[in-house]
C-alpha atoms as a PDB file:
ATOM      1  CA  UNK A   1      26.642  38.266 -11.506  1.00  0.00           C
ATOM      2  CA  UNK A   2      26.237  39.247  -7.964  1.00  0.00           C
ATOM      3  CA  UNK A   3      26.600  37.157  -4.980  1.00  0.00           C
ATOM      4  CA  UNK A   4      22.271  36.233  -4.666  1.00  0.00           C
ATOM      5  CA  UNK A   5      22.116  35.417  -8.063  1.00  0.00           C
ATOM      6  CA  UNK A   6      24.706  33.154  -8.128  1.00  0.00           C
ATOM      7  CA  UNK A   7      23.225  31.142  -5.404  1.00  0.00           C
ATOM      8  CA  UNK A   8      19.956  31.343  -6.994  1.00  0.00           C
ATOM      9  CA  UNK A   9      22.042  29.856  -9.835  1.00  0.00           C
ATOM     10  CA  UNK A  10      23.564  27.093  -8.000  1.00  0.00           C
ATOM     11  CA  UNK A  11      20.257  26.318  -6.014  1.00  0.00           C
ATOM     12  CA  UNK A  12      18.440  25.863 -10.036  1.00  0.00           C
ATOM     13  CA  UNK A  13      21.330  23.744 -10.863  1.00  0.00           C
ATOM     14  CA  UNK A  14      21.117  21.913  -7.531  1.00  0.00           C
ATOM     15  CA  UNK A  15      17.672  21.493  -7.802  1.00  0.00           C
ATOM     16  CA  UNK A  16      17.955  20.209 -11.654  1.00  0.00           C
ATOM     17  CA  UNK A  17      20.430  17.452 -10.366  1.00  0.00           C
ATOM     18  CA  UNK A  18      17.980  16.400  -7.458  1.00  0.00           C
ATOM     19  CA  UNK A  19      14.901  16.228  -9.826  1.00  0.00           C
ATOM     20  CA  UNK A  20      16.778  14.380 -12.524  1.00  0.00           C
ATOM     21  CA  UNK A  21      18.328  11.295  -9.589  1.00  0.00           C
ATOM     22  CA  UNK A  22      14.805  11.129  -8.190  1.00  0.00           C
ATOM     23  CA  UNK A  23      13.724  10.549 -11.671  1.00  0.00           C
ATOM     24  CA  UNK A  24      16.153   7.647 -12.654  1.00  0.00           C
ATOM     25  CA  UNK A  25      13.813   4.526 -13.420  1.00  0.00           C
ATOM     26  CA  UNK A  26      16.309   1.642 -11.696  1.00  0.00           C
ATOM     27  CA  UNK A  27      16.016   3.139  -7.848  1.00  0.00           C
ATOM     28  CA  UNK A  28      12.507   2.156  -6.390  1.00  0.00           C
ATOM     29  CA  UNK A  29      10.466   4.401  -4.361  1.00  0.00           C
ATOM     30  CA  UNK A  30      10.990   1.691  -1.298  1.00  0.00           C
ATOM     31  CA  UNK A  31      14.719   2.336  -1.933  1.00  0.00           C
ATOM     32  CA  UNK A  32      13.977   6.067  -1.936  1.00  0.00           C
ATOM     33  CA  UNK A  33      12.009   4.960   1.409  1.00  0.00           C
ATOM     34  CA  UNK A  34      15.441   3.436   2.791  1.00  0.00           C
ATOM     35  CA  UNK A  35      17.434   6.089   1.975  1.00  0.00           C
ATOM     36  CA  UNK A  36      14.613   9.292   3.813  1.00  0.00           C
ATOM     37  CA  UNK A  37      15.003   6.814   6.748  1.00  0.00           C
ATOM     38  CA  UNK A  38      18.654   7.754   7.709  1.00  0.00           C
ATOM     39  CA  UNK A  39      19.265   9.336  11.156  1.00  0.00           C
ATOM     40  CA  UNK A  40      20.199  12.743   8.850  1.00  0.00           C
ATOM     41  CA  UNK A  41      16.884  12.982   7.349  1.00  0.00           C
ATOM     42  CA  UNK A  42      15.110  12.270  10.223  1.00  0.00           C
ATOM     43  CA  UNK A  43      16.984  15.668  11.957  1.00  0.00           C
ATOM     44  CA  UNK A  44      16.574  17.556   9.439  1.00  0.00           C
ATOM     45  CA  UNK A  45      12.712  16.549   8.901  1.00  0.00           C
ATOM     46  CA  UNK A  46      11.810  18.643  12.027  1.00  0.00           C
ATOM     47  CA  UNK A  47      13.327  22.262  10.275  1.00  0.00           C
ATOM     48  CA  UNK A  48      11.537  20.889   6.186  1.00  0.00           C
ATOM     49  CA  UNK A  49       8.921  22.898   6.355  1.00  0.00           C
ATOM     50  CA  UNK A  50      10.304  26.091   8.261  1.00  0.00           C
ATOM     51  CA  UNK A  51      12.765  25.436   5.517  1.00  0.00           C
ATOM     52  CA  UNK A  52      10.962  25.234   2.943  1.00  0.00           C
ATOM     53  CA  UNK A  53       8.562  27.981   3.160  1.00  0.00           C
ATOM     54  CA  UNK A  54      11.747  29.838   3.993  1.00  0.00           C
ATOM     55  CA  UNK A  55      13.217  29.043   0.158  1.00  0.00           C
ATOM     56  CA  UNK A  56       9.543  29.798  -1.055  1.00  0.00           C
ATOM     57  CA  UNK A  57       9.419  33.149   0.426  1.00  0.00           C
ATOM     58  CA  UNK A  58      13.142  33.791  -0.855  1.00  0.00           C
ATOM     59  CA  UNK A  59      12.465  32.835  -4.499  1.00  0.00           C
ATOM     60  CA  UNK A  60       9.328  34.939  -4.559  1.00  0.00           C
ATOM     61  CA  UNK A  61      11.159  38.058  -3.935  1.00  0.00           C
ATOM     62  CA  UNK A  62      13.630  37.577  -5.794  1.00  0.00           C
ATOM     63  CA  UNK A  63      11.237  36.948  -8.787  1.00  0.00           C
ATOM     64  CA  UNK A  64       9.530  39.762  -8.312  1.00  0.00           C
ATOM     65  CA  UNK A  65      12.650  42.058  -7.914  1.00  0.00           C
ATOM     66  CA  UNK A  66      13.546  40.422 -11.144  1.00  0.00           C
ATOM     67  CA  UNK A  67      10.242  41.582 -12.923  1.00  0.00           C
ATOM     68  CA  UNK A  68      10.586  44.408 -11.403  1.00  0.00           C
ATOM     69  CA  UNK A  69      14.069  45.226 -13.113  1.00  0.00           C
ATOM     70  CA  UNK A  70      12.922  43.744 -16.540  1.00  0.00           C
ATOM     71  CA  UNK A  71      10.341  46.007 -16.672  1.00  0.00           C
ATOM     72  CA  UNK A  72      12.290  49.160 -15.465  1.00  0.00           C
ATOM     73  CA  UNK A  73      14.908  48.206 -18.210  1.00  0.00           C
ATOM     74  CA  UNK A  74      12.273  47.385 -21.071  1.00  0.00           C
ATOM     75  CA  UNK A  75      10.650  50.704 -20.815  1.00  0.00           C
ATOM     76  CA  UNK A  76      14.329  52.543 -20.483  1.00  0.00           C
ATOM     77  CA  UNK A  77      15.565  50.522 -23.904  1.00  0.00           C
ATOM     78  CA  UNK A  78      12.197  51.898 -25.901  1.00  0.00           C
ATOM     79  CA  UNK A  79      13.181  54.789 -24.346  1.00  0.00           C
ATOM     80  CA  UNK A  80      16.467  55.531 -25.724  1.00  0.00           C
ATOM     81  CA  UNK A  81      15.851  53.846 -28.965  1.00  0.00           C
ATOM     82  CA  UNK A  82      13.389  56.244 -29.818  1.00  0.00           C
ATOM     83  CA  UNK A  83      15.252  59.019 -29.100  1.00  0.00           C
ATOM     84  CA  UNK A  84      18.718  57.640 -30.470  1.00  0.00           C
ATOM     85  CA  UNK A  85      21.392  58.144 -28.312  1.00  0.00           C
ATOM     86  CA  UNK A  86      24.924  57.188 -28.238  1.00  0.00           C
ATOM     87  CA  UNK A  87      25.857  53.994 -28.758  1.00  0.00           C
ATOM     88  CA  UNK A  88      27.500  52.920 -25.541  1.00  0.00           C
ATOM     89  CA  UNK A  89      24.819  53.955 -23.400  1.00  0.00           C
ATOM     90  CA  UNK A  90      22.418  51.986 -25.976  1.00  0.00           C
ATOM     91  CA  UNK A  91      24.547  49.081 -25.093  1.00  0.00           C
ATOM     92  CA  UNK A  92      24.997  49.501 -21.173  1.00  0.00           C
ATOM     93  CA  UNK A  93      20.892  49.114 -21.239  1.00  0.00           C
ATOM     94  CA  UNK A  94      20.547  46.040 -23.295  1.00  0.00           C
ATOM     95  CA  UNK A  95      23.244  44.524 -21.161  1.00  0.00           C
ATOM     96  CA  UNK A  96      21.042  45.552 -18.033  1.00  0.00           C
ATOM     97  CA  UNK A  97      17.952  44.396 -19.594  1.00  0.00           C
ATOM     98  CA  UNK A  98      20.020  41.172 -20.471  1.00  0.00           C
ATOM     99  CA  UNK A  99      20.861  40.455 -16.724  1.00  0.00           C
ATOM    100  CA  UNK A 100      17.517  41.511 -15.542  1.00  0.00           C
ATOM    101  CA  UNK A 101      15.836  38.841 -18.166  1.00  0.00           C
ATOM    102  CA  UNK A 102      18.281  36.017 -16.964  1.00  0.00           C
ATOM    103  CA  UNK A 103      17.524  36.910 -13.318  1.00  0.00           C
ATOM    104  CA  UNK A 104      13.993  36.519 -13.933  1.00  0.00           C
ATOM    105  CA  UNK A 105      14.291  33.100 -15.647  1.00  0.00           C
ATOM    106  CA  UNK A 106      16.902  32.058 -12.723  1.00  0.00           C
ATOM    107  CA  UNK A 107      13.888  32.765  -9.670  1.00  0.00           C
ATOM    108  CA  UNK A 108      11.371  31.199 -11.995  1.00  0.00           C
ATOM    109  CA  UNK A 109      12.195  28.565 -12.477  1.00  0.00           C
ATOM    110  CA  UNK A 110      14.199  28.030  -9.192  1.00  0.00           C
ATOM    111  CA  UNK A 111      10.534  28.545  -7.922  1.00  0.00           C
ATOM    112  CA  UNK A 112       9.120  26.201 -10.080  1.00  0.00           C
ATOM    113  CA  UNK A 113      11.320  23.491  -9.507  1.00  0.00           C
ATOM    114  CA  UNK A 114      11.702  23.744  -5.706  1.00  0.00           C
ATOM    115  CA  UNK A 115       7.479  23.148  -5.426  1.00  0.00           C
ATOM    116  CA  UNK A 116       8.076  19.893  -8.321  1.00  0.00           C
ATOM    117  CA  UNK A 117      10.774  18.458  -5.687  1.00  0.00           C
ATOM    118  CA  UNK A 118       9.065  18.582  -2.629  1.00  0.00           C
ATOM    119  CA  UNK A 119       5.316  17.414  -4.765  1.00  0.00           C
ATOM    120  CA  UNK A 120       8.135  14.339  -6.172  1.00  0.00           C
ATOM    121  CA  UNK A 121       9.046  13.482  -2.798  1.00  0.00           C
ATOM    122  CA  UNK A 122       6.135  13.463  -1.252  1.00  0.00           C
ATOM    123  CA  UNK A 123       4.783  10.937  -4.245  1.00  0.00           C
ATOM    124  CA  UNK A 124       7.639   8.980  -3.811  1.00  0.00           C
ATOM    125  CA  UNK A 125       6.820   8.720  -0.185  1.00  0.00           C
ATOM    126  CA  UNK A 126       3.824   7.599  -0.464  1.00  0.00           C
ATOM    127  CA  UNK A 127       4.215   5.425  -3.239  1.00  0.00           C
ATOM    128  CA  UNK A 128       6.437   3.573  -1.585  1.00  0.00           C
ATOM    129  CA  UNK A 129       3.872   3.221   1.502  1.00  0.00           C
ATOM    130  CA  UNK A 130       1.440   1.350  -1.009  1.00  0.00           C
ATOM    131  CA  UNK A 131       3.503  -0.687  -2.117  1.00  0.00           C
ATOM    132  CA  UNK A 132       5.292  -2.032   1.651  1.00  0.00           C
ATOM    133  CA  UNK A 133       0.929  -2.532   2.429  1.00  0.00           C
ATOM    134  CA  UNK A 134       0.523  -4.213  -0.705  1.00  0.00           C
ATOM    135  CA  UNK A 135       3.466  -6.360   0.212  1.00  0.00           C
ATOM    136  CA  UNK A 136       2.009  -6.806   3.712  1.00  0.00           C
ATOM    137  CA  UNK A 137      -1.835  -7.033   2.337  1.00  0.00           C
ATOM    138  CA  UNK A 138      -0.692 -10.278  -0.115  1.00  0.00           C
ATOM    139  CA  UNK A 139       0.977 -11.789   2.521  1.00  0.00           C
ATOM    140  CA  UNK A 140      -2.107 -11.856   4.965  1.00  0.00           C
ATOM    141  CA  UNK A 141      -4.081 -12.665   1.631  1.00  0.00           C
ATOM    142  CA  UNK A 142      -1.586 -16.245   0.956  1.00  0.00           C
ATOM    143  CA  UNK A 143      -1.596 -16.940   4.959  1.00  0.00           C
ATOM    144  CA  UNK A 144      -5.359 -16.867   4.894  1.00  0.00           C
ATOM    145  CA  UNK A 145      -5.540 -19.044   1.867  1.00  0.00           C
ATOM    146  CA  UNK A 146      -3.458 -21.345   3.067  1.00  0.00           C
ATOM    147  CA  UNK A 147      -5.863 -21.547   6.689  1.00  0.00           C
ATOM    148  CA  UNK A 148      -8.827 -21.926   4.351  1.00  0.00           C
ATOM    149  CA  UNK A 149      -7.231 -24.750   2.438  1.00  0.00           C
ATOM    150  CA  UNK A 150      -6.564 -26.070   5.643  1.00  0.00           C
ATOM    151  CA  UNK A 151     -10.063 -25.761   7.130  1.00  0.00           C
ATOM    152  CA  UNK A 152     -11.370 -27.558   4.266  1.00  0.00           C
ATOM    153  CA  UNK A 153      -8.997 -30.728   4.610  1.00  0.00           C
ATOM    154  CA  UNK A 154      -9.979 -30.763   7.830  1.00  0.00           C
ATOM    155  CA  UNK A 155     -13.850 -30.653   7.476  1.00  0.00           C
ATOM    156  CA  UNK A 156     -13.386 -33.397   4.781  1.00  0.00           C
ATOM    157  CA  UNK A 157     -11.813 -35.526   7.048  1.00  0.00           C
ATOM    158  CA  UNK A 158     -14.387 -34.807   9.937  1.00  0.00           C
ATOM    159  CA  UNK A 159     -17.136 -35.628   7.349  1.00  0.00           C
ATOM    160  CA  UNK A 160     -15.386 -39.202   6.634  1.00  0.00           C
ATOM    161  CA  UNK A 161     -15.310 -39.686  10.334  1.00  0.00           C
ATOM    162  CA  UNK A 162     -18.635 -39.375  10.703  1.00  0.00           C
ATOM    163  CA  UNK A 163     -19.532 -41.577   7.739  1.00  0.00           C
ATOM    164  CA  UNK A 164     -17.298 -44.240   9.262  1.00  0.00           C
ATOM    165  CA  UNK A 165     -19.045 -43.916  12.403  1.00  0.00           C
ATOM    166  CA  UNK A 166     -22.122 -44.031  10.757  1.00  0.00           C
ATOM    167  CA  UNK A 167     -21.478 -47.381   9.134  1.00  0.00           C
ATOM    168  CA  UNK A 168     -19.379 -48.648  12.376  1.00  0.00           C
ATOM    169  CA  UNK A 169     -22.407 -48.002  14.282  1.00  0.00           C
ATOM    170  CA  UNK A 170     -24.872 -49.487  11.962  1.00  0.00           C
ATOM    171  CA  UNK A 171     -22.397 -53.133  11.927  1.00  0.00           C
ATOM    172  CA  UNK A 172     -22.359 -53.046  15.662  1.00  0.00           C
ATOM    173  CA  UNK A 173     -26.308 -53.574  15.421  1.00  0.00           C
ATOM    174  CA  UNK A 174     -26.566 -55.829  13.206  1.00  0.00           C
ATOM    175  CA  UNK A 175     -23.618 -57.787  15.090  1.00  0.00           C
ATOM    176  CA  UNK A 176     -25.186 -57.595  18.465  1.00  0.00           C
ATOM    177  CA  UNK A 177     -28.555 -58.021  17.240  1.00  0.00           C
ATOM    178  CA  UNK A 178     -28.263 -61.632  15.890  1.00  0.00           C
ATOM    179  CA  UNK A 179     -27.340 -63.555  18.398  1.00  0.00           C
ATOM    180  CA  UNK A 180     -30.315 -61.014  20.717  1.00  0.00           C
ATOM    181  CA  UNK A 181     -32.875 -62.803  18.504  1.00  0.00           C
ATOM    182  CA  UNK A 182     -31.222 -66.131  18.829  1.00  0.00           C
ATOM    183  CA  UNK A 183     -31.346 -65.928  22.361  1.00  0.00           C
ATOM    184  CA  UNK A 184     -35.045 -64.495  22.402  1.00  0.00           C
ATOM    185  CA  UNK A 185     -36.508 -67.658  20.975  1.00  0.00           C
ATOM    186  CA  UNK A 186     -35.171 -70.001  23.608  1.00  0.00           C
ATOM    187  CA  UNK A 187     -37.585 -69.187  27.089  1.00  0.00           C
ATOM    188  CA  UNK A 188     -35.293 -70.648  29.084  1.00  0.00           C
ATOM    189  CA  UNK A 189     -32.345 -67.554  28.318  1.00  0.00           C
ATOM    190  CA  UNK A 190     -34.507 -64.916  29.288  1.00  0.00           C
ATOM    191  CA  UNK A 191     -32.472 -62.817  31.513  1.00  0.00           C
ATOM    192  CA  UNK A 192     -29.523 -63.619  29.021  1.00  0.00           C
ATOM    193  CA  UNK A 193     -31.716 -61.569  26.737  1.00  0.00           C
ATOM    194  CA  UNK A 194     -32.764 -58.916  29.086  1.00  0.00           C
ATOM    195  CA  UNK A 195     -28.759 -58.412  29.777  1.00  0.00           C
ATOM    196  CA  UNK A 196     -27.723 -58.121  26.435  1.00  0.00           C
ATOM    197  CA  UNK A 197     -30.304 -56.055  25.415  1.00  0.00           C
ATOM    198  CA  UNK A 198     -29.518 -53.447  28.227  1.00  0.00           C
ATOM    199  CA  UNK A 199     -25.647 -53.959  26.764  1.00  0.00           C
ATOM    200  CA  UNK A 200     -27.018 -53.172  23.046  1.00  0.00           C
ATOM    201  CA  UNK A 201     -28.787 -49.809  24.446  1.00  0.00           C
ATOM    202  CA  UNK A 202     -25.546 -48.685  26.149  1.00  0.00           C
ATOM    203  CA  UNK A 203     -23.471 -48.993  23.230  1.00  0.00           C
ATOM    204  CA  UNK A 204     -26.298 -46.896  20.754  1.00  0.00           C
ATOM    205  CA  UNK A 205     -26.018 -44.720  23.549  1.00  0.00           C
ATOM    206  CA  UNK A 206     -22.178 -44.256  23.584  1.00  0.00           C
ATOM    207  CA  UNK A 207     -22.545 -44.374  19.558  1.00  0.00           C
ATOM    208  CA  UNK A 208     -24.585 -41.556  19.340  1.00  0.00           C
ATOM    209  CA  UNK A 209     -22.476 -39.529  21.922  1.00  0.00           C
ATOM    210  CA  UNK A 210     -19.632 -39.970  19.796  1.00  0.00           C
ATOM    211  CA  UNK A 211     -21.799 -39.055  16.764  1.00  0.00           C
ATOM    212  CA  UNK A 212     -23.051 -36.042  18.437  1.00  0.00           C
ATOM    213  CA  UNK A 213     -18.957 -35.110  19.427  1.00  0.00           C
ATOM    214  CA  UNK A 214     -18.089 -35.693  15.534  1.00  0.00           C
ATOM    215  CA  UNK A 215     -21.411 -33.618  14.488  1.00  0.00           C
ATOM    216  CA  UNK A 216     -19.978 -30.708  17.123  1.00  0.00           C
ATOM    217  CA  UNK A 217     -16.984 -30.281  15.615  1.00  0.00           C
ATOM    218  CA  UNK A 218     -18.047 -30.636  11.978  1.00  0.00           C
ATOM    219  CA  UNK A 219     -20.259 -27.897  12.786  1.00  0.00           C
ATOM    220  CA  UNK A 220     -17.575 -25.477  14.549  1.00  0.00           C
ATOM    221  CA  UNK A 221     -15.139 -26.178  10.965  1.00  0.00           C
ATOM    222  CA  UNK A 222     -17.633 -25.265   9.118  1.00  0.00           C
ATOM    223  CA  UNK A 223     -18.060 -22.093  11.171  1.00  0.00           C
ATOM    224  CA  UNK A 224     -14.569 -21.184  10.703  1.00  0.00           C
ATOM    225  CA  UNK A 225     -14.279 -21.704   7.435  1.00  0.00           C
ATOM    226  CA  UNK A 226     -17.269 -19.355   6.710  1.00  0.00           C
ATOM    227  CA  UNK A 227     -15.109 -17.198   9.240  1.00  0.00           C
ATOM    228  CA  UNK A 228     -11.628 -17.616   7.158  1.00  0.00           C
ATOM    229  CA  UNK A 229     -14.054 -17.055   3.925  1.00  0.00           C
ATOM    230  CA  UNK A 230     -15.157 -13.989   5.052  1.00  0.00           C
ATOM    231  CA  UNK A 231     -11.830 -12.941   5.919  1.00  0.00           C
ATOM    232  CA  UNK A 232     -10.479 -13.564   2.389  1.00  0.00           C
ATOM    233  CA  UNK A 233     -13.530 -11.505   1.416  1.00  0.00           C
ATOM    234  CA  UNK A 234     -12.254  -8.065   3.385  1.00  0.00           C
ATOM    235  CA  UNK A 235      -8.636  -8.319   2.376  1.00  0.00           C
ATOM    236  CA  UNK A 236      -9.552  -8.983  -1.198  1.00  0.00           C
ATOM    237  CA  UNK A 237     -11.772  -5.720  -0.818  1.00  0.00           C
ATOM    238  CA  UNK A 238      -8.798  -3.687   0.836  1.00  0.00           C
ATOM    239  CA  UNK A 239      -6.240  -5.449  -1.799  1.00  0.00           C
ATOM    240  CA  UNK A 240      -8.468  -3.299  -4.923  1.00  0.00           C
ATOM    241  CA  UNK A 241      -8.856  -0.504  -2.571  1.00  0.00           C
ATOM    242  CA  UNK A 242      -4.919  -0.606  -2.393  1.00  0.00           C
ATOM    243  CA  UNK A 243      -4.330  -1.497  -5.913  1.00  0.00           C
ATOM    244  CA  UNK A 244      -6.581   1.723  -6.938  1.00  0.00           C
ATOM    245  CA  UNK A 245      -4.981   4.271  -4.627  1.00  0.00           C
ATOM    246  CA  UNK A 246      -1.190   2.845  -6.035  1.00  0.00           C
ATOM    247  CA  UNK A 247      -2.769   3.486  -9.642  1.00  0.00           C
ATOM    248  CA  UNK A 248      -4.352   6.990  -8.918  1.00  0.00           C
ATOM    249  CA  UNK A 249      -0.640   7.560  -6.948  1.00  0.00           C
ATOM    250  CA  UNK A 250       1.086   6.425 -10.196  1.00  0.00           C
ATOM    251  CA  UNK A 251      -0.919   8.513 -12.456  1.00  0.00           C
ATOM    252  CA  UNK A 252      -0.455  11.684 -10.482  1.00  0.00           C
ATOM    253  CA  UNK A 253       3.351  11.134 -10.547  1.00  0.00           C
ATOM    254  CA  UNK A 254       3.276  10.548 -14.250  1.00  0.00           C
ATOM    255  CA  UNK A 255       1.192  14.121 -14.793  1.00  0.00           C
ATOM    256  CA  UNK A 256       3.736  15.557 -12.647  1.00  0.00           C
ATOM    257  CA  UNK A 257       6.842  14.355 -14.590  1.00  0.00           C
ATOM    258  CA  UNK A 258       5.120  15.052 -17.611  1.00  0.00           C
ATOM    259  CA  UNK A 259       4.206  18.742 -16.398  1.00  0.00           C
ATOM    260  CA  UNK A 260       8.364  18.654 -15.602  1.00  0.00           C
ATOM    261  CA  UNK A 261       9.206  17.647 -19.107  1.00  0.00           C
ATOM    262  CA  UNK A 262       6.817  20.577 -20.636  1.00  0.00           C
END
């Protein structure tokens, strides 16, 4: 074997190691992500492609060659069969056409398995990029659960603030009131009345002020809720539009280890 095809050899074998590790079911694709992260892959990221279409361009010359020499060799072997020479010579072809057939299936599928690696990687890649948003999306999805949860505490205590106002106000009334009328039916207490009546009007006054205050703020936690509602709303939304791209990302890298394993 010359010195090309044994490195086409090597890089099959190579490349049948790489497929199989990136294959193994216990190391994650964020784990993969880790590992594409170190300072070395990040150099040689900026030379992958020139590299890679590089290897492509290698591979399909070689492959050709190698159907080139197949064929040469085929039509030689009919050839000589036909017209039956000597033994030796017989033999020296069928050993050519022998090495020509094994280059061929060495650049073929050298070929073939340097475009599943980099289609693997790139799956991997992004797989792993679904799943650290996922991870991110649920997060955001719990935090504003938690708000809304919140929110809603809070607006039920508002609303029993305002119902104890309610009452507190309507007691204050009827406590003031009473001894208003008590005083009313004596002439002689008429600017007592006068005074407390203008005391009574003050404090509805400052009662409904407060009322307003606690109607305000009901009405701005109810606003934010709709606001944290809606929220929940568009993350749930992006959390199936997630969920379906990891799927459709999961399926394609099952069709392409199944294409592997044909």
């Amino acid at each position: 074997m010359t010195f090309q095809w044994t490195a086409v050899a090597a890089f099959l074998y190579g490349e049948m190691g790489v497929v199989i590790l990136l294959c193994l079911p216990f190391i994650s694709p964020l784990r993969w992500q880790k590992i594409f992260m170190f300072p070395l892959w990040s150099k040689l990221a900026v030379f992958w492609n020139k590299m890679f279409l590089t290897i492509i361009v290698l591979l399909i010359v070689l492959f050709f060659d190698a159907i080139r020499e197949v064929r040469k060799y085929s039509s030689i072997h009919v050839n000589e069969k036909a017209v039956n020479v000597n033994t030796n010579a017989f033999d020296h072809i069928q050993l050519k056409l022998f090495r020509s057939q094994r280059n061929l299936y060495l650049s073929g599928f050298s070929l073939f398995l340097w475009l599943v690696l980099r289609r693997t990687v790139t799956l991997i890649t992004q797989l792993a990029k679904g799943m650290t948003s996922h991870a991110a999306l649920e997060m955001q999805v719990n935090d504003a659960t938690e708000a809304a949860k919140k929110y809603m505490a809070e607006n039920e205590r508002l609303q029993e603030r305002a119902s104890l106002h309610h009452q507190t106000e309507a007691r204050a009334i009827a406590y003031t009131a009473l001894p208003a009328l008590c005083e009313k039916g004596s002439s002689r207490k008429k600017e007592s009345v006068e005074a407390t009546e203008e005391r009574l009007k003050k404090e509805v006054e400052h009662l409904k002020a407060e009322l307003q205050k606690t109607s305000n703020a009901l009405h701005k936690a109810n606003n934010e809720v709709s606001t944290v509602k809606k929220q929940c709303g568009g993350l749930k939304r992006d959390y199936d539009h997630l969920m379906k791209e990891y799927e459709r990302l999961q399926d394609s890298l099952n069709e392409a280890e199944d294409k592997k394993d044909l």
